[in-house]
PDB file of N, CA and C in Angstrom:
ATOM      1  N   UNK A   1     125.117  68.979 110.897  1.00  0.00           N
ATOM      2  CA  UNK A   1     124.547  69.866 111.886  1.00  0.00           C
ATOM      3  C   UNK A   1     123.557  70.802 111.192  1.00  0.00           C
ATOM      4  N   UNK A   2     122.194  70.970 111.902  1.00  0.00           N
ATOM      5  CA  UNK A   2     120.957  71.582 111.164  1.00  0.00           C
ATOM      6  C   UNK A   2     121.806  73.452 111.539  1.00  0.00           C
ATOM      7  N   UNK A   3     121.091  74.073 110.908  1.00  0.00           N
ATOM      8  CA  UNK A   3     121.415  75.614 110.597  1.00  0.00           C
ATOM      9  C   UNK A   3     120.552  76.276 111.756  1.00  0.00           C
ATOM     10  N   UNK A   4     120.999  77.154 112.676  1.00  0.00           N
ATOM     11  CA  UNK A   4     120.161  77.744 113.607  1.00  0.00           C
ATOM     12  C   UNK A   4     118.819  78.771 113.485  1.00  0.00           C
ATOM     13  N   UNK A   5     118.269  78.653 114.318  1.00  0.00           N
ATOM     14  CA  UNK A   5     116.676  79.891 113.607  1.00  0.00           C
ATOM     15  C   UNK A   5     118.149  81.433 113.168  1.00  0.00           C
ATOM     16  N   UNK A   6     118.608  81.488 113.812  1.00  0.00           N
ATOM     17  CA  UNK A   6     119.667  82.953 113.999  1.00  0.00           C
ATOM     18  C   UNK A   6     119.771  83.128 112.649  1.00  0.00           C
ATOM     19  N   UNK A   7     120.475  81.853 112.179  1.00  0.00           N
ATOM     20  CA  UNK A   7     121.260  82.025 110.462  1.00  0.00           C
ATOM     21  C   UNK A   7     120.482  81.773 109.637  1.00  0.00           C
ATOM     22  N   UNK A   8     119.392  81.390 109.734  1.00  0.00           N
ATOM     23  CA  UNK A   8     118.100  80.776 109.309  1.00  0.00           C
ATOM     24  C   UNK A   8     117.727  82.519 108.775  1.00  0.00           C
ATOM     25  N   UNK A   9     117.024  82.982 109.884  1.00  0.00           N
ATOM     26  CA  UNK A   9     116.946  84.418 109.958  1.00  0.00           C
ATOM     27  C   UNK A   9     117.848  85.541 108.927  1.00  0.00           C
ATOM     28  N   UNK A  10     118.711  85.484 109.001  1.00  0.00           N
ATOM     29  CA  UNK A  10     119.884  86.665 108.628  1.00  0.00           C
ATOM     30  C   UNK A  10     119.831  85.753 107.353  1.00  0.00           C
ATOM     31  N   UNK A  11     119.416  84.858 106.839  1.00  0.00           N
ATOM     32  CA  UNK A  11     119.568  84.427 105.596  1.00  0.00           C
ATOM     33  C   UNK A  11     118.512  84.880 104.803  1.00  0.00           C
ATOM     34  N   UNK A  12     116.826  84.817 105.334  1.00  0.00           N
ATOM     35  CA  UNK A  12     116.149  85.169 105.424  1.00  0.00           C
ATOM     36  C   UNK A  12     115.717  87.246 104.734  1.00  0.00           C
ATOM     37  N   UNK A  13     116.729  87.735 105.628  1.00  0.00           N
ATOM     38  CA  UNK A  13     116.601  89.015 105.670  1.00  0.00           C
ATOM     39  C   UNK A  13     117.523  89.512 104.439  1.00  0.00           C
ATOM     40  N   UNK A  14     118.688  88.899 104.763  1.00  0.00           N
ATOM     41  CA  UNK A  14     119.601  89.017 103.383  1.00  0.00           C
ATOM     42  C   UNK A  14     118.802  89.046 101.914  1.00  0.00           C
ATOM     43  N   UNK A  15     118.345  88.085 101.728  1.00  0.00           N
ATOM     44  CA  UNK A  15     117.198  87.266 100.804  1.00  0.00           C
ATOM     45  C   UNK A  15     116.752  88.866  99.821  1.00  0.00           C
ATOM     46  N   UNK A  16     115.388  89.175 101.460  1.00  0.00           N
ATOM     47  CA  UNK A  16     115.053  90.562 101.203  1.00  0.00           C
ATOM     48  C   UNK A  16     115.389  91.060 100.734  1.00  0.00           C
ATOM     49  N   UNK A  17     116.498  91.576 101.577  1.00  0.00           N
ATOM     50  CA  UNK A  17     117.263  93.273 100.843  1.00  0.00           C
ATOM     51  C   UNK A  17     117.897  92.881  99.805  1.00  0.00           C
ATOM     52  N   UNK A  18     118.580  91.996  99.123  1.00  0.00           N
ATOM     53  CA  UNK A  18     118.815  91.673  97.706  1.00  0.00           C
ATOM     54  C   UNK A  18     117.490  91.667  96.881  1.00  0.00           C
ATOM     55  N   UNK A  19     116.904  91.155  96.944  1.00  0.00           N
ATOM     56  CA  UNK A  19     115.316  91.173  96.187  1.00  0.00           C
ATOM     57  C   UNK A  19     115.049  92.711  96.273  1.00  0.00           C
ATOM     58  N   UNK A  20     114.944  93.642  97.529  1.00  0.00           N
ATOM     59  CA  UNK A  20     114.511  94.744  97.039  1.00  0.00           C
ATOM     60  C   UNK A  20     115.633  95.657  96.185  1.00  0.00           C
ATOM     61  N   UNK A  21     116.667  95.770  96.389  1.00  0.00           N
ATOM     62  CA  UNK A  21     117.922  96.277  95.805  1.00  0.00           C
ATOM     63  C   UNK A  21     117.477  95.686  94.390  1.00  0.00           C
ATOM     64  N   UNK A  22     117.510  94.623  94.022  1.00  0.00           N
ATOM     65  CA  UNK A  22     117.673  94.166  92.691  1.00  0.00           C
ATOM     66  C   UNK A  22     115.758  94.748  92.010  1.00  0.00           C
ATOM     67  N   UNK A  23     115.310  94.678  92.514  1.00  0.00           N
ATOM     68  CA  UNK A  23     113.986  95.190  92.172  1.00  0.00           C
ATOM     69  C   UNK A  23     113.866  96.695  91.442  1.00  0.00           C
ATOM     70  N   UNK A  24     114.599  97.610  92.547  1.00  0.00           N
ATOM     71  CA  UNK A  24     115.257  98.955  92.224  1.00  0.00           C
ATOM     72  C   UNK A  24     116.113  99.145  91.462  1.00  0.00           C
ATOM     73  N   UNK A  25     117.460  98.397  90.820  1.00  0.00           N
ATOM     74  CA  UNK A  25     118.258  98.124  89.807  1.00  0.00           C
ATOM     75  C   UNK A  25     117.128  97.895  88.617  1.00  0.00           C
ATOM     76  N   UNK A  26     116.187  96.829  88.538  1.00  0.00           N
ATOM     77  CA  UNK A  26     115.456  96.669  87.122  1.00  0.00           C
ATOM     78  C   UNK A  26     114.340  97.899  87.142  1.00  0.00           C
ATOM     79  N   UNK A  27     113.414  98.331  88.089  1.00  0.00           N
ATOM     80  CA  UNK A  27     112.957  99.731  88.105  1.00  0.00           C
ATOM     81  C   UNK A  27     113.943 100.641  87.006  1.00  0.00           C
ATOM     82  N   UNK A  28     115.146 100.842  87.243  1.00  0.00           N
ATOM     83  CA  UNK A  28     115.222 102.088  86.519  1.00  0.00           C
ATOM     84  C   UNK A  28     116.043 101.643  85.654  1.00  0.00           C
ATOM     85  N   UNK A  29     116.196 100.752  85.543  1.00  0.00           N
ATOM     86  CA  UNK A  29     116.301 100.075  83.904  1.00  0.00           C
ATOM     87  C   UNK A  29     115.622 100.166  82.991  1.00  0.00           C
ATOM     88  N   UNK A  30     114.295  99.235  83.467  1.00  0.00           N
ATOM     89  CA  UNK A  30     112.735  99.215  82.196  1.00  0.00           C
ATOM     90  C   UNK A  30     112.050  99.635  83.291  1.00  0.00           C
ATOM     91  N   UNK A  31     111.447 100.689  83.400  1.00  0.00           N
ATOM     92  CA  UNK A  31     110.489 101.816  83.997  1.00  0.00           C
ATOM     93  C   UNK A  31     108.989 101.069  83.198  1.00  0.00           C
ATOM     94  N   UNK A  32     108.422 101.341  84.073  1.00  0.00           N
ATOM     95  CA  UNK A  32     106.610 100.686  83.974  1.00  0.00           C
ATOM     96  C   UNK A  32     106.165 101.425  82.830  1.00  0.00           C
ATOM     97  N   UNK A  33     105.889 100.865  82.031  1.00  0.00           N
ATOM     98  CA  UNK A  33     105.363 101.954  80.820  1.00  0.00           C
ATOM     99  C   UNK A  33     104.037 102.510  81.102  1.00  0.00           C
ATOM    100  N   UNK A  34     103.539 101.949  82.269  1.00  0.00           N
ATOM    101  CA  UNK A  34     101.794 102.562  82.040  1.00  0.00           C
ATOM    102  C   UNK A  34     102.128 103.953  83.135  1.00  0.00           C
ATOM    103  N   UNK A  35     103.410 103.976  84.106  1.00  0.00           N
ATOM    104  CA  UNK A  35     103.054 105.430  84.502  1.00  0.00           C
ATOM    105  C   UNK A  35     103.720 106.333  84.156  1.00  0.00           C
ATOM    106  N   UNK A  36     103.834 106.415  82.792  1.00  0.00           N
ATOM    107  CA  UNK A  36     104.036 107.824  81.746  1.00  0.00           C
ATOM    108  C   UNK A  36     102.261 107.947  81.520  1.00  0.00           C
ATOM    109  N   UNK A  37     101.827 107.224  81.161  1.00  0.00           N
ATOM    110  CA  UNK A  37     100.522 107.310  80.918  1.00  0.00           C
ATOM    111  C   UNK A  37      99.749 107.875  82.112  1.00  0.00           C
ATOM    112  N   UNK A  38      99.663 107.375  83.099  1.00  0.00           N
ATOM    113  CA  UNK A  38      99.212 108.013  83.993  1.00  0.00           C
ATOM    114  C   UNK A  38      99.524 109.367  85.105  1.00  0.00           C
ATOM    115  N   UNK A  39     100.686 109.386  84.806  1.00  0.00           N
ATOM    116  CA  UNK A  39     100.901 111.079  84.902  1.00  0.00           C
ATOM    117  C   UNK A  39     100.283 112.277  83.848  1.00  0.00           C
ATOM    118  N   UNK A  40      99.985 111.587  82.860  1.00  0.00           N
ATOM    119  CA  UNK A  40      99.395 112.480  81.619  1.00  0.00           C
ATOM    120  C   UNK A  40      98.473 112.542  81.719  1.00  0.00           C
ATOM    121  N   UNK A  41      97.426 111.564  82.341  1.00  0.00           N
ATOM    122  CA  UNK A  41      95.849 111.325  82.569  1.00  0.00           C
ATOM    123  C   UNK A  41      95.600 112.324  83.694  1.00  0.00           C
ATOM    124  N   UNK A  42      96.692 112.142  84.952  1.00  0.00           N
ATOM    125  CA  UNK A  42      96.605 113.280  86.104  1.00  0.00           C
ATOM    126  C   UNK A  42      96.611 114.504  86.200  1.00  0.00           C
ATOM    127  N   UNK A  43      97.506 114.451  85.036  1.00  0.00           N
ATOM    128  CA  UNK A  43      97.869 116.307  84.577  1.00  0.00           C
ATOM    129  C   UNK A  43      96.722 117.005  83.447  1.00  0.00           C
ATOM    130  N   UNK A  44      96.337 115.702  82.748  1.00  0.00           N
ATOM    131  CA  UNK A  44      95.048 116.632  82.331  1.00  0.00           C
ATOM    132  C   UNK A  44      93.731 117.000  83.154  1.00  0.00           C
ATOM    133  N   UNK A  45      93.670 115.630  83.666  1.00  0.00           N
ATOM    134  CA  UNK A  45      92.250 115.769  84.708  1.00  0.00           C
ATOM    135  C   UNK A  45      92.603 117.180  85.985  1.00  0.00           C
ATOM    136  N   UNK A  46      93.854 117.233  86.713  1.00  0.00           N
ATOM    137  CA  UNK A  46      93.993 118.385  87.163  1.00  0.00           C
ATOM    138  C   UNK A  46      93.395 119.515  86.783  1.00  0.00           C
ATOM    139  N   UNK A  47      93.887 120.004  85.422  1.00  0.00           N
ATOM    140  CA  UNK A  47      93.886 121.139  84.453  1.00  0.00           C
ATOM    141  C   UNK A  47      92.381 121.282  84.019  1.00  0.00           C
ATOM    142  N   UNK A  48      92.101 120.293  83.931  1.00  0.00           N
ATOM    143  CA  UNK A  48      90.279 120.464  83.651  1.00  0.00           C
ATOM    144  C   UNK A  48      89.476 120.191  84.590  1.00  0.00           C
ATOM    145  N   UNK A  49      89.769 119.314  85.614  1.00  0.00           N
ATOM    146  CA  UNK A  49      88.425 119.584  86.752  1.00  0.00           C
ATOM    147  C   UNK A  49      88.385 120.722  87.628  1.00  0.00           C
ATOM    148  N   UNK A  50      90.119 121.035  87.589  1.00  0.00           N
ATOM    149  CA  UNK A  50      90.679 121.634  89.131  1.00  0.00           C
ATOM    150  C   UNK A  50      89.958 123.196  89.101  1.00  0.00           C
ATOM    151  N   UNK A  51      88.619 123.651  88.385  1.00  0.00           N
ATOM    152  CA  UNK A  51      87.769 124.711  88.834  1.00  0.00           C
ATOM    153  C   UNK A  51      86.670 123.826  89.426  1.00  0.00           C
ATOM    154  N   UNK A  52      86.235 122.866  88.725  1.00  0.00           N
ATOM    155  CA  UNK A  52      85.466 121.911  89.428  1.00  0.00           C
ATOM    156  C   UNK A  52      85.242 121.113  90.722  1.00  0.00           C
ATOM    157  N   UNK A  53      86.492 121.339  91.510  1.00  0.00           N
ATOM    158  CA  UNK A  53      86.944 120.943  92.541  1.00  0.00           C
ATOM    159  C   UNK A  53      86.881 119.629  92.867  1.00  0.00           C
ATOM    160  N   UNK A  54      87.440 118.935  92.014  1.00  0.00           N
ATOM    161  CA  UNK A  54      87.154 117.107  91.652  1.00  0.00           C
ATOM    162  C   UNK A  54      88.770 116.899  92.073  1.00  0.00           C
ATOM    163  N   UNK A  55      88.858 115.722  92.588  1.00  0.00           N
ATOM    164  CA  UNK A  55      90.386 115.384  92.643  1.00  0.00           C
ATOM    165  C   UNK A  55      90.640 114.654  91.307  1.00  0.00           C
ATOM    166  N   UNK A  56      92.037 114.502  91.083  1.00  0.00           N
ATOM    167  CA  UNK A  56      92.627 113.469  90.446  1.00  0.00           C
ATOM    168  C   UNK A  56      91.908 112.593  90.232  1.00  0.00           C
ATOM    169  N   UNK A  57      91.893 111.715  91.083  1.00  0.00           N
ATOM    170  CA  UNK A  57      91.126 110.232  91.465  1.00  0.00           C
ATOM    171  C   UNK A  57      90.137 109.983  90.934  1.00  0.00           C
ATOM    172  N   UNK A  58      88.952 110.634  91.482  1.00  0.00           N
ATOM    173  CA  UNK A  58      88.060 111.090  90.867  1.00  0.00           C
ATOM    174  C   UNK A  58      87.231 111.391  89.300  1.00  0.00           C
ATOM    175  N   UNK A  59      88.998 112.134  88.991  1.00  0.00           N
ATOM    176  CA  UNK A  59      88.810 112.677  87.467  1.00  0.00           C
ATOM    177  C   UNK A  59      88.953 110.963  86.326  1.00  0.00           C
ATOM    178  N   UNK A  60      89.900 110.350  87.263  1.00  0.00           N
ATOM    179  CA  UNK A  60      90.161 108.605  86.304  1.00  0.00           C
ATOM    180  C   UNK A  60      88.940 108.679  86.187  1.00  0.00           C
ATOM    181  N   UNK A  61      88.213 108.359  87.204  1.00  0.00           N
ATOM    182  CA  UNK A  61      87.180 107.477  87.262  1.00  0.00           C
ATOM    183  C   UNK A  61      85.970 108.224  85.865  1.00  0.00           C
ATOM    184  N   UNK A  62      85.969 109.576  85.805  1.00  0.00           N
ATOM    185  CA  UNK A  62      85.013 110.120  84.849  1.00  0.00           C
ATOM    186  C   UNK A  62      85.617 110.059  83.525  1.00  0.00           C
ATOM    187  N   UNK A  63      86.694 109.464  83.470  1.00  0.00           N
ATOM    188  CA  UNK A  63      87.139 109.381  82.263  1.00  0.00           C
ATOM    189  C   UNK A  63      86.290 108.185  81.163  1.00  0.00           C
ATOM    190  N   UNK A  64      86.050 107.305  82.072  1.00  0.00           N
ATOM    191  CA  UNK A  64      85.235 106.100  81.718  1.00  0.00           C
ATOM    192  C   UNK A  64      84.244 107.190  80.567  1.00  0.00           C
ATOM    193  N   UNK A  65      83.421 108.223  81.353  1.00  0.00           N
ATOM    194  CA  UNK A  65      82.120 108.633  80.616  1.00  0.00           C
ATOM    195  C   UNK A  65      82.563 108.989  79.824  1.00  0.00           C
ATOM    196  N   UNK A  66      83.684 110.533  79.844  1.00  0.00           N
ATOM    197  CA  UNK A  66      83.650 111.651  79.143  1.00  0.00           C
ATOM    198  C   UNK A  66      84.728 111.408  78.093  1.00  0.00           C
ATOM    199  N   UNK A  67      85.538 110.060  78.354  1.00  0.00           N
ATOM    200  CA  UNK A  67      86.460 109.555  76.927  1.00  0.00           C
ATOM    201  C   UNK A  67      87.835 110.113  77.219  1.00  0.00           C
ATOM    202  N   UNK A  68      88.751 109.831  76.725  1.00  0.00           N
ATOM    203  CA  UNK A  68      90.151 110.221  76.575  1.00  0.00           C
ATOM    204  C   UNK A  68      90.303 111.533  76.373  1.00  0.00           C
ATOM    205  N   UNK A  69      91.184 112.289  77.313  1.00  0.00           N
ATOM    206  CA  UNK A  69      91.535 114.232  77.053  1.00  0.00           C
ATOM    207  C   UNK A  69      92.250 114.138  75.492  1.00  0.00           C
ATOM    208  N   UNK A  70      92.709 115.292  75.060  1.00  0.00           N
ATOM    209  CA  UNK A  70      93.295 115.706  73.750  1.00  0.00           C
ATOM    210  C   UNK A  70      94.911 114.810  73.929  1.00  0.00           C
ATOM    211  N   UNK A  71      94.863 114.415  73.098  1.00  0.00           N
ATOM    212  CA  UNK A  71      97.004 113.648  73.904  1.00  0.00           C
ATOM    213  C   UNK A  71      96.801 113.003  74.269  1.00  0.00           C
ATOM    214  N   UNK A  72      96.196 112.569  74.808  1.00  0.00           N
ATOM    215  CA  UNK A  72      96.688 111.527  76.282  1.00  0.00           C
ATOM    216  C   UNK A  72      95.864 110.071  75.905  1.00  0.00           C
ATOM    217  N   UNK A  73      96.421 109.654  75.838  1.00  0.00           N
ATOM    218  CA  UNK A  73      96.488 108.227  75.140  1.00  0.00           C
ATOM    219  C   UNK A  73      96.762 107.190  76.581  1.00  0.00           C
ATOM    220  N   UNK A  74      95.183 105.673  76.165  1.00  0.00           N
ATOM    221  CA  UNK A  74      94.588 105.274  77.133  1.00  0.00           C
ATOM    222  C   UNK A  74      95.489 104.179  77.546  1.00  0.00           C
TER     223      UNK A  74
END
């Protein structure tokens, strides 16, 4: 006997929420190494544009010109 769309479904969804659960288990296991880095890039560009009135965002992008802040490693 074939399996119904129903159980088909709920097998489906199950699937999901294990995949995202287990996704969140390895998240804070091994944490992304590039956003330590990029909180440091944010917090400097803050600190130095933010009389300039440049966002964050913004500030990545001028990093290209003006090179790496003091610390903060690319």
């Amino acid at each position: 006997m074939a399996p119904s769309r129903f159980s088909l479904g709920v097998a489906g969804v199950s699937l999901l929420v294990t995949l995202v659960i287990a996704a969140g288990i390895w998240d804070s296991y091994f944490p992304d190494p590039d956003a330590e880095g990029l909180r440091a890039r944010r917090a400097y560009y803050e600190s130095v544009l933010q009389k300039a009135d440049v966002s964050w965002k913004e500030a990545l992008y001028y990093k290209v010109v003006d090179g790496p802040g003091p610390g903060v490693t690319p």
